[in-house]
C-alpha atoms as a PDB file:
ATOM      1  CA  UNK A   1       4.719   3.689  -5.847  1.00  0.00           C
ATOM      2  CA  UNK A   2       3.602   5.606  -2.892  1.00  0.00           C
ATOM      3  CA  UNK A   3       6.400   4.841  -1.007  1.00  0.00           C
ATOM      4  CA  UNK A   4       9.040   7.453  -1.997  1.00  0.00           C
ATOM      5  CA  UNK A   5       9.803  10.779  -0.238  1.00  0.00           C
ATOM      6  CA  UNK A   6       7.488  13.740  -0.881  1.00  0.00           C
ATOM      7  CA  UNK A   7       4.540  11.358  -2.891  1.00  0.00           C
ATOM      8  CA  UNK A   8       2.073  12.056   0.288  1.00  0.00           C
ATOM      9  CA  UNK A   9       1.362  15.504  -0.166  1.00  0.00           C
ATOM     10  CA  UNK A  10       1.071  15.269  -3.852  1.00  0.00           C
ATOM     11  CA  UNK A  11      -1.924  12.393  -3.225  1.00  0.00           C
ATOM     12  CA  UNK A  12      -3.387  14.783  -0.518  1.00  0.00           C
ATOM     13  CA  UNK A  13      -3.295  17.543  -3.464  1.00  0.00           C
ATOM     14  CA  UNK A  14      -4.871  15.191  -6.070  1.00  0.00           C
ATOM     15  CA  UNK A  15      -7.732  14.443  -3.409  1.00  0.00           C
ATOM     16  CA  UNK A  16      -8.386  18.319  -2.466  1.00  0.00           C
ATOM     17  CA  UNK A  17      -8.187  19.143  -6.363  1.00  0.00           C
ATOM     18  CA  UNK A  18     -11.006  16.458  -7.244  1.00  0.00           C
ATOM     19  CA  UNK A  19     -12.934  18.152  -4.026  1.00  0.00           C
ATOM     20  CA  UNK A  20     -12.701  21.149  -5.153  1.00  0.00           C
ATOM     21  CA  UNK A  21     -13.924  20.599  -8.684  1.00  0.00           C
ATOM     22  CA  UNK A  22     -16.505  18.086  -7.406  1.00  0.00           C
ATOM     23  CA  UNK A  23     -17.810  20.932  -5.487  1.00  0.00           C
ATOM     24  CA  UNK A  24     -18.404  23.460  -7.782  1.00  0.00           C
ATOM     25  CA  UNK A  25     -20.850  20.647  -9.438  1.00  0.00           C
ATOM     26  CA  UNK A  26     -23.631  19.770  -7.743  1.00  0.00           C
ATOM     27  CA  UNK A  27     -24.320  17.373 -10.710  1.00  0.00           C
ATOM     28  CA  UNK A  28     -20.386  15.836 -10.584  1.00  0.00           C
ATOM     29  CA  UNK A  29     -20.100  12.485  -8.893  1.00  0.00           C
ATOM     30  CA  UNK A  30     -16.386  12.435  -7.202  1.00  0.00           C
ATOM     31  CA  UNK A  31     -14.862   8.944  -8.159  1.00  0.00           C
ATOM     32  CA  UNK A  32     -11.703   7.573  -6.103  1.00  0.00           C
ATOM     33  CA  UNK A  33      -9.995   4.920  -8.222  1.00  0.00           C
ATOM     34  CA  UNK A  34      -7.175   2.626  -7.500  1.00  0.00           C
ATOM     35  CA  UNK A  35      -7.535  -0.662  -6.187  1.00  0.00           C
ATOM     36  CA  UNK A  36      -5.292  -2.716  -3.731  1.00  0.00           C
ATOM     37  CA  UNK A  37      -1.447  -2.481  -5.153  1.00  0.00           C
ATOM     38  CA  UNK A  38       0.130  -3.067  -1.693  1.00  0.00           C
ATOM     39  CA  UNK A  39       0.323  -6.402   0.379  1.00  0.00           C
ATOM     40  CA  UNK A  40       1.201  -4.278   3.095  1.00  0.00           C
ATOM     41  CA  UNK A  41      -1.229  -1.722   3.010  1.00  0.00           C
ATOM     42  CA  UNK A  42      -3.522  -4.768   3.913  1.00  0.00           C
ATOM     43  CA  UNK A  43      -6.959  -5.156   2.269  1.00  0.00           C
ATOM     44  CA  UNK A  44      -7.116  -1.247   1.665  1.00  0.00           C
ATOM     45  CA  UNK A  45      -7.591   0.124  -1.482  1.00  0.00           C
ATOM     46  CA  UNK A  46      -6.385   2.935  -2.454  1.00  0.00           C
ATOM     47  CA  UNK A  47      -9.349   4.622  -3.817  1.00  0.00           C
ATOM     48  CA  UNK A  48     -10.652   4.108   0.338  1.00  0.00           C
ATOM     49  CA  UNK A  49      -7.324   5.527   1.264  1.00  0.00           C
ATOM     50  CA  UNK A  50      -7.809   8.931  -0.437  1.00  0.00           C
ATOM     51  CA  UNK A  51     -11.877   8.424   0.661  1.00  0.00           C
ATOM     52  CA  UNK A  52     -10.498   7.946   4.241  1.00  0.00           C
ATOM     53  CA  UNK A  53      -7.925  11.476   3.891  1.00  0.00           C
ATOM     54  CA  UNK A  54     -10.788  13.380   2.476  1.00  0.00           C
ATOM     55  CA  UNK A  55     -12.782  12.444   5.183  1.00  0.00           C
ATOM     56  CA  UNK A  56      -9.977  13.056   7.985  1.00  0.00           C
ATOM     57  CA  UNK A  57      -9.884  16.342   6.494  1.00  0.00           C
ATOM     58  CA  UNK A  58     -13.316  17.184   7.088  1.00  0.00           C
ATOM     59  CA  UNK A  59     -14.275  17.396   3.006  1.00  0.00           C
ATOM     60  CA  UNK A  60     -11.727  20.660   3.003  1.00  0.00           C
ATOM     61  CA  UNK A  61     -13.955  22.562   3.865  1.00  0.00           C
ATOM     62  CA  UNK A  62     -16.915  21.733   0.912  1.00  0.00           C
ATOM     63  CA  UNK A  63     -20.150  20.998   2.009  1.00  0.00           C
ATOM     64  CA  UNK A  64     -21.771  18.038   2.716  1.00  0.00           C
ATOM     65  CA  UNK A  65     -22.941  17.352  -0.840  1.00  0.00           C
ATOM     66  CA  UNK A  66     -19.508  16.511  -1.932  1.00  0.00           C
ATOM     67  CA  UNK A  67     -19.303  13.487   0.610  1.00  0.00           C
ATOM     68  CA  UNK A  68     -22.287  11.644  -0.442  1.00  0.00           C
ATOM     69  CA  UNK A  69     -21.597  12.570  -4.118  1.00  0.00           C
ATOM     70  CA  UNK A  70     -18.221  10.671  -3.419  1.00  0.00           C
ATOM     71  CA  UNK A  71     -17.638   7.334  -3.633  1.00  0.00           C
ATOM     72  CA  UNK A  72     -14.774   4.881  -4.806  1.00  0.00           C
ATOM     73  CA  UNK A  73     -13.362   2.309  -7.803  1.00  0.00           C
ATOM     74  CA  UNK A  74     -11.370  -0.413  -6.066  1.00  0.00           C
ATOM     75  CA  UNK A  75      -9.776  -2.173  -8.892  1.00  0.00           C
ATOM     76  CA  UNK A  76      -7.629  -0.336 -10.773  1.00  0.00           C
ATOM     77  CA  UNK A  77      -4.105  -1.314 -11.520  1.00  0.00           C
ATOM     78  CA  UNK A  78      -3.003   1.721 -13.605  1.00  0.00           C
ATOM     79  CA  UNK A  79      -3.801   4.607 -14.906  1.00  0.00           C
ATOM     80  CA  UNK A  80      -5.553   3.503 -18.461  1.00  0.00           C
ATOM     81  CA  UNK A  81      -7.862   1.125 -15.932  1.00  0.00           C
ATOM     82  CA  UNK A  82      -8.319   3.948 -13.265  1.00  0.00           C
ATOM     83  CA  UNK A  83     -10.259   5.747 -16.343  1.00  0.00           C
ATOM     84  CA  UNK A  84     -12.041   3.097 -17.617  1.00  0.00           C
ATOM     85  CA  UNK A  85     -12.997   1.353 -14.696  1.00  0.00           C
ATOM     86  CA  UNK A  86     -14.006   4.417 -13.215  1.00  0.00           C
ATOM     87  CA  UNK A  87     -16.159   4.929 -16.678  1.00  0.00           C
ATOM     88  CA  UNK A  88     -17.413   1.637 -15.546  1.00  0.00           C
ATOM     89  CA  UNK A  89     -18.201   2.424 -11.787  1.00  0.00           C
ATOM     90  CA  UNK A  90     -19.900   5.590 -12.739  1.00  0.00           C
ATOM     91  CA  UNK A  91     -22.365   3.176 -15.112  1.00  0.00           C
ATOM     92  CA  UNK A  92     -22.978   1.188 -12.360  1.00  0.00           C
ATOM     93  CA  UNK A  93     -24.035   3.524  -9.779  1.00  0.00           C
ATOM     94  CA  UNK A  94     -25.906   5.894 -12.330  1.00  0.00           C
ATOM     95  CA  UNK A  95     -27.058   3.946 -14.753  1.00  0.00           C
ATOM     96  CA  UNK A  96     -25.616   5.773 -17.733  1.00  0.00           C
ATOM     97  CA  UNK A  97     -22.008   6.653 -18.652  1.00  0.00           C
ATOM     98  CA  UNK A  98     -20.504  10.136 -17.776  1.00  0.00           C
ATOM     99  CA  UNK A  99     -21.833  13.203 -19.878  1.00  0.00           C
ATOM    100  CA  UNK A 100     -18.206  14.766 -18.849  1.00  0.00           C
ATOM    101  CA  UNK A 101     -14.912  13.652 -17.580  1.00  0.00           C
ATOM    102  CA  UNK A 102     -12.336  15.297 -15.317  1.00  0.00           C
ATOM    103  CA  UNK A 103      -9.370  13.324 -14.471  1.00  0.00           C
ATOM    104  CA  UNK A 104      -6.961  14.493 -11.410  1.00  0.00           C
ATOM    105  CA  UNK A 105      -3.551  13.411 -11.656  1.00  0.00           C
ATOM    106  CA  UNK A 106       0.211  14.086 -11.935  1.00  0.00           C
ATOM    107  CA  UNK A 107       0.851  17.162 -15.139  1.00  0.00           C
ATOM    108  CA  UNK A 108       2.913  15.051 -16.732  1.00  0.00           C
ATOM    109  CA  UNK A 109       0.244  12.505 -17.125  1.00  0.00           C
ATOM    110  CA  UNK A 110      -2.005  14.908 -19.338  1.00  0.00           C
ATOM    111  CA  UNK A 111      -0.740  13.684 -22.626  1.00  0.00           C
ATOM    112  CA  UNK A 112      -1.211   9.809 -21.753  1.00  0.00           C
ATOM    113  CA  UNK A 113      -4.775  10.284 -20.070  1.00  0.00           C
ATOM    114  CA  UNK A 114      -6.338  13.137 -22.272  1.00  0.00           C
ATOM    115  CA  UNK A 115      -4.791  11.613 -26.003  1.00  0.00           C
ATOM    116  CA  UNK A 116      -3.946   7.834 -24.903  1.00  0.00           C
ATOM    117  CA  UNK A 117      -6.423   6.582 -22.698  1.00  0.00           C
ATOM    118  CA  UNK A 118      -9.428   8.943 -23.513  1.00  0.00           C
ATOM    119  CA  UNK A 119      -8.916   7.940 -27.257  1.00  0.00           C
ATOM    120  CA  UNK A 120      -9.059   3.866 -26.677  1.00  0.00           C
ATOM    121  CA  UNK A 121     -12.227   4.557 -24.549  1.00  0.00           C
ATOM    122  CA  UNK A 122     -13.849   6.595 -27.567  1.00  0.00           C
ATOM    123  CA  UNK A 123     -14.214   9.487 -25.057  1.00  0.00           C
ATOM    124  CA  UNK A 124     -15.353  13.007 -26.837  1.00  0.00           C
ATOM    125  CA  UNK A 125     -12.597  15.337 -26.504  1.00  0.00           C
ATOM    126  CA  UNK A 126     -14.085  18.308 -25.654  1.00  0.00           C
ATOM    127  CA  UNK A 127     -16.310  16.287 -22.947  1.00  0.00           C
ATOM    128  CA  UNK A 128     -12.748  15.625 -21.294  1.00  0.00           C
ATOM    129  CA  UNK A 129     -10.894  17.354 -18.597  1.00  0.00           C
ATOM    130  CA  UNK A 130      -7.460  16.916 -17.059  1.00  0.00           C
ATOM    131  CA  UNK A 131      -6.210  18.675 -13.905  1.00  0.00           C
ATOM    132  CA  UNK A 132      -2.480  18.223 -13.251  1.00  0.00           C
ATOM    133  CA  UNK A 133      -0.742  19.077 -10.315  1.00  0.00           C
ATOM    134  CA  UNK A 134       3.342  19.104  -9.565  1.00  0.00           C
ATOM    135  CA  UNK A 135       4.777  16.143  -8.949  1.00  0.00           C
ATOM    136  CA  UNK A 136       8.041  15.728  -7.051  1.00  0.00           C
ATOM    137  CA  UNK A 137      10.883  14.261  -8.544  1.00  0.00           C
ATOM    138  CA  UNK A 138      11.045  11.043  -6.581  1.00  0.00           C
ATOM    139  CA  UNK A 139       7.140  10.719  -6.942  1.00  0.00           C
ATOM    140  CA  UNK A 140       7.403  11.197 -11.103  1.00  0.00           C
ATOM    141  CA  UNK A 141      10.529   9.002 -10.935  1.00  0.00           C
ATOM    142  CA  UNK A 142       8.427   6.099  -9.169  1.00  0.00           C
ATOM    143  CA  UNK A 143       5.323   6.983 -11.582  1.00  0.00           C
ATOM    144  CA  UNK A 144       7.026   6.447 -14.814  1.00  0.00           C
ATOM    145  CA  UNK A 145       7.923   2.973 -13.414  1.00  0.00           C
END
């Protein structure tokens, strides 16, 4: 659904929000998820897309830390499996699951991620995080799709 007027700069404000919060934990690992939900995007992902802008944008700023704590999920379809897959990534390249989880995404996602999706992963509550930013309304038009 990135296709629709305005949807850019609200990705390129999810990716400097989880930069941001990544760097003020030196302990966080910064997970990219979304796998590859374009044919024409070619074999991108994109969790490397939003790698690739955070990278073209020099880190905003953060230290270096924040680039090799950063790494992608290429899989994900939606948002219940950009959680749990990510759960799953983080397992794999740490060998435990996440102590705490912060989840960047569209406000009006809050409800679905924190109560939905955190709940049918068994995820404490108060080990859970949510950071909404404004979506457009042509970019929570295509979301709600």
């Amino acid at each position: 659904y990135q296709k629709h007027s305005g949807q850019a700069a609200t990705f390129l404000t999810h990716i400097k929000e989880g930069v941001e919060i990544a760097a003020r934990d030196e302990g966080a690992l910064l997970l990219f998820s979304g796998g590859e939900t374009r044919k024409d995007a070619g074999p991108r992902s994109e969790a490397q897309s939003y790698w690739a802008i955070a990278e073209s944008k020099g880190w905003f700023g953060k230290d270096e830390s924040v680039r090799s704590r950063s790494l992608t999920e290429e899989h994900a379809r939606d948002s219940f499996e950009n959680l749990l897959f990510s759960v799953c990534r983080f397992r794999e390249l740490t060998g435990t699951y996440p102590q705490n989880i912060t989840v960047v995404s569209y406000d009006f996602k809050e409800e679905r991620f924190a109560q939905l999706h955190r709940s049918a992963l068994g995820f404490p509550e108060g080990r859970f995080f949510f950071s909404g930013t404004p979506a457009t309304p042509t970019a929570r038009e295509a979301a709600v799709k």
